[in-house]
PDB file of N, CA and C in Angstrom:
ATOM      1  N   UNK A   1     -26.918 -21.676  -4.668  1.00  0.00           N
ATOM      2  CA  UNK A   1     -27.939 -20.680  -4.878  1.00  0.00           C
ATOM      3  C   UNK A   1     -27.769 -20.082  -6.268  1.00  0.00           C
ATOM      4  N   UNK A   2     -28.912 -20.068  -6.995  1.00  0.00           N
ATOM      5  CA  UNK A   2     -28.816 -19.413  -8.203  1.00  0.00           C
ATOM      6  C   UNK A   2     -29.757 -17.941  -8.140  1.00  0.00           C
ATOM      7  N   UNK A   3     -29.251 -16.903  -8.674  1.00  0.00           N
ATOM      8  CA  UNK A   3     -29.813 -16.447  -9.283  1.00  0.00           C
ATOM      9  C   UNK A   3     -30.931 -16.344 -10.347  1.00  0.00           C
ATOM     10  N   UNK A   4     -32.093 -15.353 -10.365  1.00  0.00           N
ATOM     11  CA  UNK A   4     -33.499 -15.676 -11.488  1.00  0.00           C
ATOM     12  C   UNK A   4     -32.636 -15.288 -13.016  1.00  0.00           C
ATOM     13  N   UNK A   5     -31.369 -14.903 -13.425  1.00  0.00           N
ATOM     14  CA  UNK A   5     -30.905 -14.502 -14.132  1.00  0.00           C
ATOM     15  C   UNK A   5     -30.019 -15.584 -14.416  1.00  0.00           C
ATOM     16  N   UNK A   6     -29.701 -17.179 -13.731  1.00  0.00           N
ATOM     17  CA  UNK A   6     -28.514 -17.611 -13.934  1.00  0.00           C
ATOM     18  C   UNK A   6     -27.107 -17.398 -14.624  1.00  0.00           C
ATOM     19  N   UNK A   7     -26.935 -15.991 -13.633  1.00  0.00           N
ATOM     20  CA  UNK A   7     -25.497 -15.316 -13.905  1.00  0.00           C
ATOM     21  C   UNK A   7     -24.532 -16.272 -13.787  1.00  0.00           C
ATOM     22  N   UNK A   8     -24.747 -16.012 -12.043  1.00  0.00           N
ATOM     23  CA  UNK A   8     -23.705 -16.419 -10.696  1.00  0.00           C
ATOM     24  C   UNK A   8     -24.299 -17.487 -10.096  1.00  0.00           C
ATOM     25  N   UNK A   9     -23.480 -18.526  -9.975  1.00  0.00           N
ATOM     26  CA  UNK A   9     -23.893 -19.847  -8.942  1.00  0.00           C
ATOM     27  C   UNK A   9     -22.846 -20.229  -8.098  1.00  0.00           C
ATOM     28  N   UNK A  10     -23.330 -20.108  -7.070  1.00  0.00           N
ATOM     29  CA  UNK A  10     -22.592 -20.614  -5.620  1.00  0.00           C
ATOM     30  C   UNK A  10     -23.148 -21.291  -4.747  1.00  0.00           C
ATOM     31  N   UNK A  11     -22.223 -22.301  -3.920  1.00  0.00           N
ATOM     32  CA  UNK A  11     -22.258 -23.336  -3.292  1.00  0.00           C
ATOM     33  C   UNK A  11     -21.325 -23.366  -1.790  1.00  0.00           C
ATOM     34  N   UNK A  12     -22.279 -23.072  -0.957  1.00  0.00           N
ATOM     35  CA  UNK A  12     -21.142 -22.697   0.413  1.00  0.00           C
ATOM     36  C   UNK A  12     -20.704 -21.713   0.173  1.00  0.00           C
ATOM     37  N   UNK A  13     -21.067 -20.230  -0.434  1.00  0.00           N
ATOM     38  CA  UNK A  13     -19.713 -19.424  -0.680  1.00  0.00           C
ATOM     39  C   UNK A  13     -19.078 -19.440  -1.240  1.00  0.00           C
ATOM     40  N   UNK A  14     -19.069 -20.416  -2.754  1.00  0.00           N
ATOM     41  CA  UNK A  14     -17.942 -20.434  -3.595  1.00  0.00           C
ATOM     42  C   UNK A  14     -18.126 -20.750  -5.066  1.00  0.00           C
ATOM     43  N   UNK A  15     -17.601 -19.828  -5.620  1.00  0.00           N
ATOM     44  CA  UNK A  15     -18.239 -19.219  -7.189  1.00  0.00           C
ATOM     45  C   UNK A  15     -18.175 -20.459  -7.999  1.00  0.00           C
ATOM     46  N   UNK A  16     -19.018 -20.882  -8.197  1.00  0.00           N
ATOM     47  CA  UNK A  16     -19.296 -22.299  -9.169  1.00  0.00           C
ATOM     48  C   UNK A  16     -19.141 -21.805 -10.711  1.00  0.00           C
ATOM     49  N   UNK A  17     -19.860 -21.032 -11.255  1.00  0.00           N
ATOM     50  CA  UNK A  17     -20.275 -20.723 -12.471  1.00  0.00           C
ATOM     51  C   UNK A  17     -20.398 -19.019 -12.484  1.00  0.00           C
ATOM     52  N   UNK A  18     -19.863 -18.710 -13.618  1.00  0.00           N
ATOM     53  CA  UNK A  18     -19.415 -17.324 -13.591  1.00  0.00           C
ATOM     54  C   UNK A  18     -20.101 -17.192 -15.227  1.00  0.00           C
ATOM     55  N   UNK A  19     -21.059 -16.497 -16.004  1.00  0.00           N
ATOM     56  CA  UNK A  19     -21.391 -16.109 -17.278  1.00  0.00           C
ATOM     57  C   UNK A  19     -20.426 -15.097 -18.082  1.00  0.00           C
ATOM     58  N   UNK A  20     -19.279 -15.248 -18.601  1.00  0.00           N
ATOM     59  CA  UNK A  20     -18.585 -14.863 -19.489  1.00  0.00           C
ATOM     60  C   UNK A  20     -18.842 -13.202 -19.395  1.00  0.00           C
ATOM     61  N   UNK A  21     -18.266 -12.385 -19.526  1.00  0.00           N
ATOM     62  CA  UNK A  21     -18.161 -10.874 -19.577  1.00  0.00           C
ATOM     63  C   UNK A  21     -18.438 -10.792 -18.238  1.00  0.00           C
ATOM     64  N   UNK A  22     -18.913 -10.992 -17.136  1.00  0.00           N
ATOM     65  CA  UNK A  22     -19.330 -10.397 -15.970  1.00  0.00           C
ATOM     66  C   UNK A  22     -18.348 -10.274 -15.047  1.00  0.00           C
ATOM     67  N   UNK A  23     -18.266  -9.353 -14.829  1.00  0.00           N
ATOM     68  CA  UNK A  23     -16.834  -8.536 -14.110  1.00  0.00           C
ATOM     69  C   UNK A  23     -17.644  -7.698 -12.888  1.00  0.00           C
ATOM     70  N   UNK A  24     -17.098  -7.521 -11.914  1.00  0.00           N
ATOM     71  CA  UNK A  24     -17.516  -7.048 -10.596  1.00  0.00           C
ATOM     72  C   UNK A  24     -16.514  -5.674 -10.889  1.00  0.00           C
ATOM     73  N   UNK A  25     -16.205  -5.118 -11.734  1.00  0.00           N
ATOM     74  CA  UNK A  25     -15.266  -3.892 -11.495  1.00  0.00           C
ATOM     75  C   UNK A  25     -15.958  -2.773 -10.907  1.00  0.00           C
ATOM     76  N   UNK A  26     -17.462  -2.693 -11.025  1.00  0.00           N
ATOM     77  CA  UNK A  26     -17.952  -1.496 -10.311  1.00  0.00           C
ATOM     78  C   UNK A  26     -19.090  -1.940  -8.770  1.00  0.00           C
ATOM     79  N   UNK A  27     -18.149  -3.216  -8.335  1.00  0.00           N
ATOM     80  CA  UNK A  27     -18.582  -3.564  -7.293  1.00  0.00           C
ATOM     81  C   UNK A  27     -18.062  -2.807  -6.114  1.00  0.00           C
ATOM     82  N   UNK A  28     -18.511  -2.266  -5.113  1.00  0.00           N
ATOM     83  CA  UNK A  28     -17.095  -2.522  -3.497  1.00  0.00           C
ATOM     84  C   UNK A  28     -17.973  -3.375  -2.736  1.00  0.00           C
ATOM     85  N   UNK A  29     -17.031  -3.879  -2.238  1.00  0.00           N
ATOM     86  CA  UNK A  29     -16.665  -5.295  -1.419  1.00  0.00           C
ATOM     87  C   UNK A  29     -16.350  -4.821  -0.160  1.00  0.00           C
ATOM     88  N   UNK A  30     -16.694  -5.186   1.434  1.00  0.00           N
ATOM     89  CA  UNK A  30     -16.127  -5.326   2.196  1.00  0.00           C
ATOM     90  C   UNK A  30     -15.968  -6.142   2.948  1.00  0.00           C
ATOM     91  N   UNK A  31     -14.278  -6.493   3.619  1.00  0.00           N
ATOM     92  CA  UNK A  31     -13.906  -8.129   3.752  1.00  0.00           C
ATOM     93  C   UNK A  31     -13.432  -7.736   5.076  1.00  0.00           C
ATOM     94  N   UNK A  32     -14.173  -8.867   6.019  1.00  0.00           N
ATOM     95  CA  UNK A  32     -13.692  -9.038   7.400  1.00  0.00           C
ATOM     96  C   UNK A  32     -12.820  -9.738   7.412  1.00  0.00           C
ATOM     97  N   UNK A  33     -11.988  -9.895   8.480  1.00  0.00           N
ATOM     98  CA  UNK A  33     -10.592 -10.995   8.451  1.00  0.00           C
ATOM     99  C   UNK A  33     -10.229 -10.901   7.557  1.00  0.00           C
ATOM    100  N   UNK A  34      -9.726  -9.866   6.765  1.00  0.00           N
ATOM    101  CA  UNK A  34      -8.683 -10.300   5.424  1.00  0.00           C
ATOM    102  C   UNK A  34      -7.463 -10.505   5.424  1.00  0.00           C
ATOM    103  N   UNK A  35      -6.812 -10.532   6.379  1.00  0.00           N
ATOM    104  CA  UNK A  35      -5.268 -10.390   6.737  1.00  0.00           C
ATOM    105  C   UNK A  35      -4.910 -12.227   6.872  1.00  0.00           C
ATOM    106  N   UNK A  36      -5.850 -12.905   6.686  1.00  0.00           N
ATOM    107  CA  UNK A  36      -5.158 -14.485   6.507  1.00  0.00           C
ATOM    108  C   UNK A  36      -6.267 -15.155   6.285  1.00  0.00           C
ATOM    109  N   UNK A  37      -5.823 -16.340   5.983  1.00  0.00           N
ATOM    110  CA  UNK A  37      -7.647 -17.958   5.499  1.00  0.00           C
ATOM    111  C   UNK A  37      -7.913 -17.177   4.401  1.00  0.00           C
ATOM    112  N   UNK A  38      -9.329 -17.521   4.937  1.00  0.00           N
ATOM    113  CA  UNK A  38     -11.052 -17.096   3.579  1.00  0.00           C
ATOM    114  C   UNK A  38     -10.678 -16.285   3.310  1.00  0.00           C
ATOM    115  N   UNK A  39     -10.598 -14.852   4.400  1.00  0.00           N
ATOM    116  CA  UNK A  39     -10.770 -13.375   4.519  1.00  0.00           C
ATOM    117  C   UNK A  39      -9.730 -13.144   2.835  1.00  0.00           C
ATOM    118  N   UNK A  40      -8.647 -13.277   3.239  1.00  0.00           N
ATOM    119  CA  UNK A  40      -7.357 -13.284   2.398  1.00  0.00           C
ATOM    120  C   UNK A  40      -7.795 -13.895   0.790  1.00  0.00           C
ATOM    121  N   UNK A  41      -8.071 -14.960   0.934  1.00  0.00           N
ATOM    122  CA  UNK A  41      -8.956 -15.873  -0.017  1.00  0.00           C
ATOM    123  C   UNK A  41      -9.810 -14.891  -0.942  1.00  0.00           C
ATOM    124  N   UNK A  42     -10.750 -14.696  -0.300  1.00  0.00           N
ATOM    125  CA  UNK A  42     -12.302 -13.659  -0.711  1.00  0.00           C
ATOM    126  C   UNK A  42     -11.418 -12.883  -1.331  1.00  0.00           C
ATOM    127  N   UNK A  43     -10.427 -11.727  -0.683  1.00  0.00           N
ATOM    128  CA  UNK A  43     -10.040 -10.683  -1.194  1.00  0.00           C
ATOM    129  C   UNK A  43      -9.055 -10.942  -3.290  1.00  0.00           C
ATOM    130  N   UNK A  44      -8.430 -12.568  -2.892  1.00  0.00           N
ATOM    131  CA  UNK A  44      -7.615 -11.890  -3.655  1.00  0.00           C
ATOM    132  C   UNK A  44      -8.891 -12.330  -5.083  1.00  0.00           C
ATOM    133  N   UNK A  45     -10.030 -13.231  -4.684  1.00  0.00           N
ATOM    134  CA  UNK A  45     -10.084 -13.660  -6.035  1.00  0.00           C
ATOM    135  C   UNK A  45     -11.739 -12.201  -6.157  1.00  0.00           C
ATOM    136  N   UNK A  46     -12.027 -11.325  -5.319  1.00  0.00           N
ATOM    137  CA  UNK A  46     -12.691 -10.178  -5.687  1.00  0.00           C
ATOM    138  C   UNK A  46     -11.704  -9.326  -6.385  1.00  0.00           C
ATOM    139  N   UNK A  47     -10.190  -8.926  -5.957  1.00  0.00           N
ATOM    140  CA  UNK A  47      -9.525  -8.311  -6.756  1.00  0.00           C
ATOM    141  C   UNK A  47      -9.108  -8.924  -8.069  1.00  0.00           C
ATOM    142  N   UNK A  48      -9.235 -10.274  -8.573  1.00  0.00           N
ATOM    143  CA  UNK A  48      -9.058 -10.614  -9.399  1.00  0.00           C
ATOM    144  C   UNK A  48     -10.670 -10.785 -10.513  1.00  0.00           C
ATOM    145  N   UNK A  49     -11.475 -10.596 -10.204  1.00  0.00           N
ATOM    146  CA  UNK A  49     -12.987  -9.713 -10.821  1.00  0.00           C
ATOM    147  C   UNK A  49     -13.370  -8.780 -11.126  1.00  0.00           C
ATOM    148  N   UNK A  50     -11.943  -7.508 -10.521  1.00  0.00           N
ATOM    149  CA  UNK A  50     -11.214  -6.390 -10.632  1.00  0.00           C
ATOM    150  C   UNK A  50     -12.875  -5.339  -9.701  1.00  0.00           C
ATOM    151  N   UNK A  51     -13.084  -6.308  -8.557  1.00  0.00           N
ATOM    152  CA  UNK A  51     -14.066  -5.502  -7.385  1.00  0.00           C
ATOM    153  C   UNK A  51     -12.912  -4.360  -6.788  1.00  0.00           C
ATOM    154  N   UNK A  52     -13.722  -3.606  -6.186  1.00  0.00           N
ATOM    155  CA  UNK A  52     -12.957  -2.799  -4.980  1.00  0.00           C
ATOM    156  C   UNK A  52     -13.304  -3.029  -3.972  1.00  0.00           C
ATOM    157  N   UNK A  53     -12.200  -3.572  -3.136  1.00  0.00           N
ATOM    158  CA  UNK A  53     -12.092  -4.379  -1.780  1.00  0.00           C
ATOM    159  C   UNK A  53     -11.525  -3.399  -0.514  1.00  0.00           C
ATOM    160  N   UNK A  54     -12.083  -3.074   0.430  1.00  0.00           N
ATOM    161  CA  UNK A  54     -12.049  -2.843   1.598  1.00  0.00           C
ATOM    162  C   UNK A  54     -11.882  -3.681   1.994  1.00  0.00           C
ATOM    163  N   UNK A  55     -10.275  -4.216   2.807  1.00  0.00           N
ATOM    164  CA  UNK A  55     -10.021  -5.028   3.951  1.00  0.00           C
ATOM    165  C   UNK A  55      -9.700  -4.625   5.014  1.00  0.00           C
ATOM    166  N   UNK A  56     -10.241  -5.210   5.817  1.00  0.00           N
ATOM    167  CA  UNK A  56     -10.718  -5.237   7.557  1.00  0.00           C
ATOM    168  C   UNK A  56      -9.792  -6.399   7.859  1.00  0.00           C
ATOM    169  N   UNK A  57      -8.939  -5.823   8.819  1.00  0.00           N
ATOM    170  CA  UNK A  57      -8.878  -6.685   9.652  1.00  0.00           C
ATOM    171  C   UNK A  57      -8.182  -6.466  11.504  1.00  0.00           C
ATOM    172  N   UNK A  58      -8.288  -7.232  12.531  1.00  0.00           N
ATOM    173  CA  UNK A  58      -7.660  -6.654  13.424  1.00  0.00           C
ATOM    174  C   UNK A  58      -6.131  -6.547  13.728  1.00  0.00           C
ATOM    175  N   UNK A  59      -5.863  -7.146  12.755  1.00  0.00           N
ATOM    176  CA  UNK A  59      -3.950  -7.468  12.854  1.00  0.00           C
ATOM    177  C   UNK A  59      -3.519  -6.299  11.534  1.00  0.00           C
ATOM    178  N   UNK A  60      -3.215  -5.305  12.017  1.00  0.00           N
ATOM    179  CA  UNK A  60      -2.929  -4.281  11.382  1.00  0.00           C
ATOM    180  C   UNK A  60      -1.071  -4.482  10.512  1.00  0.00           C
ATOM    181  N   UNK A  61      -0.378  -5.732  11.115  1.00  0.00           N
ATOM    182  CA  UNK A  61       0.536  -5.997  10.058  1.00  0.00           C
ATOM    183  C   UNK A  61      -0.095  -7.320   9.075  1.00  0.00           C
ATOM    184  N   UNK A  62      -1.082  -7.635   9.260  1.00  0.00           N
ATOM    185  CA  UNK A  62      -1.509  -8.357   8.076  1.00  0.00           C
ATOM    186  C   UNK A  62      -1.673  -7.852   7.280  1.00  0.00           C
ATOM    187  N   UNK A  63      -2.611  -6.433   7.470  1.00  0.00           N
ATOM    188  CA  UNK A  63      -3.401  -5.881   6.481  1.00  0.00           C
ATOM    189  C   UNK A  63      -2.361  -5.249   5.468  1.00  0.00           C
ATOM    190  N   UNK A  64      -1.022  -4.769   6.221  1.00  0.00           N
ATOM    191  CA  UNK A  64       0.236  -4.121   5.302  1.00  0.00           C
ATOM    192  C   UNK A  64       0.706  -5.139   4.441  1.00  0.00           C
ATOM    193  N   UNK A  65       0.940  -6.318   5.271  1.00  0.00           N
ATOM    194  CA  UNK A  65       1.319  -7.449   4.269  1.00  0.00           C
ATOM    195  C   UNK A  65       0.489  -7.624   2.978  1.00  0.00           C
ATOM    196  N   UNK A  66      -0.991  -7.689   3.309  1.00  0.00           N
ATOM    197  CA  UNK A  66      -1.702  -8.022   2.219  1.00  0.00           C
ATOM    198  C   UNK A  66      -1.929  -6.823   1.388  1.00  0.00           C
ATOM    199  N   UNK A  67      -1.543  -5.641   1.791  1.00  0.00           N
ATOM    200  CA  UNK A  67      -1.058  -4.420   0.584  1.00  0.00           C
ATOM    201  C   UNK A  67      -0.136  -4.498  -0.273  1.00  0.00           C
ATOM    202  N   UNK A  68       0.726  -4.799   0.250  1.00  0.00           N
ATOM    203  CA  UNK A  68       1.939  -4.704  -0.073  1.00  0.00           C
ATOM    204  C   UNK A  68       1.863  -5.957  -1.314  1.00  0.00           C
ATOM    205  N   UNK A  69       0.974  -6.749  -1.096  1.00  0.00           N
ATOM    206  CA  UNK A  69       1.570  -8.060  -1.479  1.00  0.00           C
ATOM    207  C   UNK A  69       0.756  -7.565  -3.386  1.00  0.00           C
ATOM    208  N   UNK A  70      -0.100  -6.788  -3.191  1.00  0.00           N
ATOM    209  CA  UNK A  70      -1.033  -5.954  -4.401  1.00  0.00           C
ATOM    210  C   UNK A  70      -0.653  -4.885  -5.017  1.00  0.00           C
ATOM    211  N   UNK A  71      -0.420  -4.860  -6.149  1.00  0.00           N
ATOM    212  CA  UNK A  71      -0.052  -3.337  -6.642  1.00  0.00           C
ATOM    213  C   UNK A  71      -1.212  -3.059  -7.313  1.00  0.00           C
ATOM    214  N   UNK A  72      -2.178  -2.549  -6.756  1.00  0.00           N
ATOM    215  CA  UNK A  72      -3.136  -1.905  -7.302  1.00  0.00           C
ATOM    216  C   UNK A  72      -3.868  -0.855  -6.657  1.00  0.00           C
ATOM    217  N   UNK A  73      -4.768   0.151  -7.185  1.00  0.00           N
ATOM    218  CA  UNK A  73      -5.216   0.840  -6.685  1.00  0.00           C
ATOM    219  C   UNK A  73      -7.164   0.727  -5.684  1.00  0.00           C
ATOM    220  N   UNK A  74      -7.010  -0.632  -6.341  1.00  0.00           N
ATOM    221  CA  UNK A  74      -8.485  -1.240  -5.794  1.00  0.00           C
ATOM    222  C   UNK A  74      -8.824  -1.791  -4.587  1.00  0.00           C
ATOM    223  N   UNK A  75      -7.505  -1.867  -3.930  1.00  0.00           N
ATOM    224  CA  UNK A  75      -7.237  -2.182  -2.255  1.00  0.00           C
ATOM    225  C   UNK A  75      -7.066  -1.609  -1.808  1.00  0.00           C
ATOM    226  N   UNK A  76      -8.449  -1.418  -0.574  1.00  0.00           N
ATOM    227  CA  UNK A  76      -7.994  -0.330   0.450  1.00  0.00           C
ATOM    228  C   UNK A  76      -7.835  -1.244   1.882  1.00  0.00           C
ATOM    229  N   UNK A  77      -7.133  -0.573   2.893  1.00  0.00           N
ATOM    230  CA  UNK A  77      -7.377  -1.448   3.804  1.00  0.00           C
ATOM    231  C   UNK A  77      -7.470   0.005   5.205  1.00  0.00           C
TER     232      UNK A  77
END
């Protein structure tokens, strides 16, 4: 799917083409299942777009793990 702007292109869910300067830093994000797979997946490469990520998940020592595993202030869980 493209965008009328051909920013962002994705395929299944997965960032094909990214236009140089475009940064998600004043995005928030919220991620179901983030505590392992995709969920985990999604999160780290939105925190690496420097989004702010809300992770969800039902395994409440995942979600510590996947804090812990971040030193930043852009993860909430």
């Amino acid at each position: 799917m493209k965008n009328e702007h051909n920013l962002v292109e994705f395929e299944n869910g997965i960032l094909l083409k990214r236009s140089v300067g475009l940064m998600l830093s004043k995005v928030h994000v919220i991620v179901t299942g983030a505590g392992a797979g995709i969920g985990k997946e999604i999160v780290t490469s939105c925190l690496s777009e420097r989004a702010h990520v809300v992770a969800c998940d039902i395994s409440e020592d995942s979600l510590n793990e996947l804090k812990a595993s971040y030193s930043t202030n852009k993860l909430s869980t």
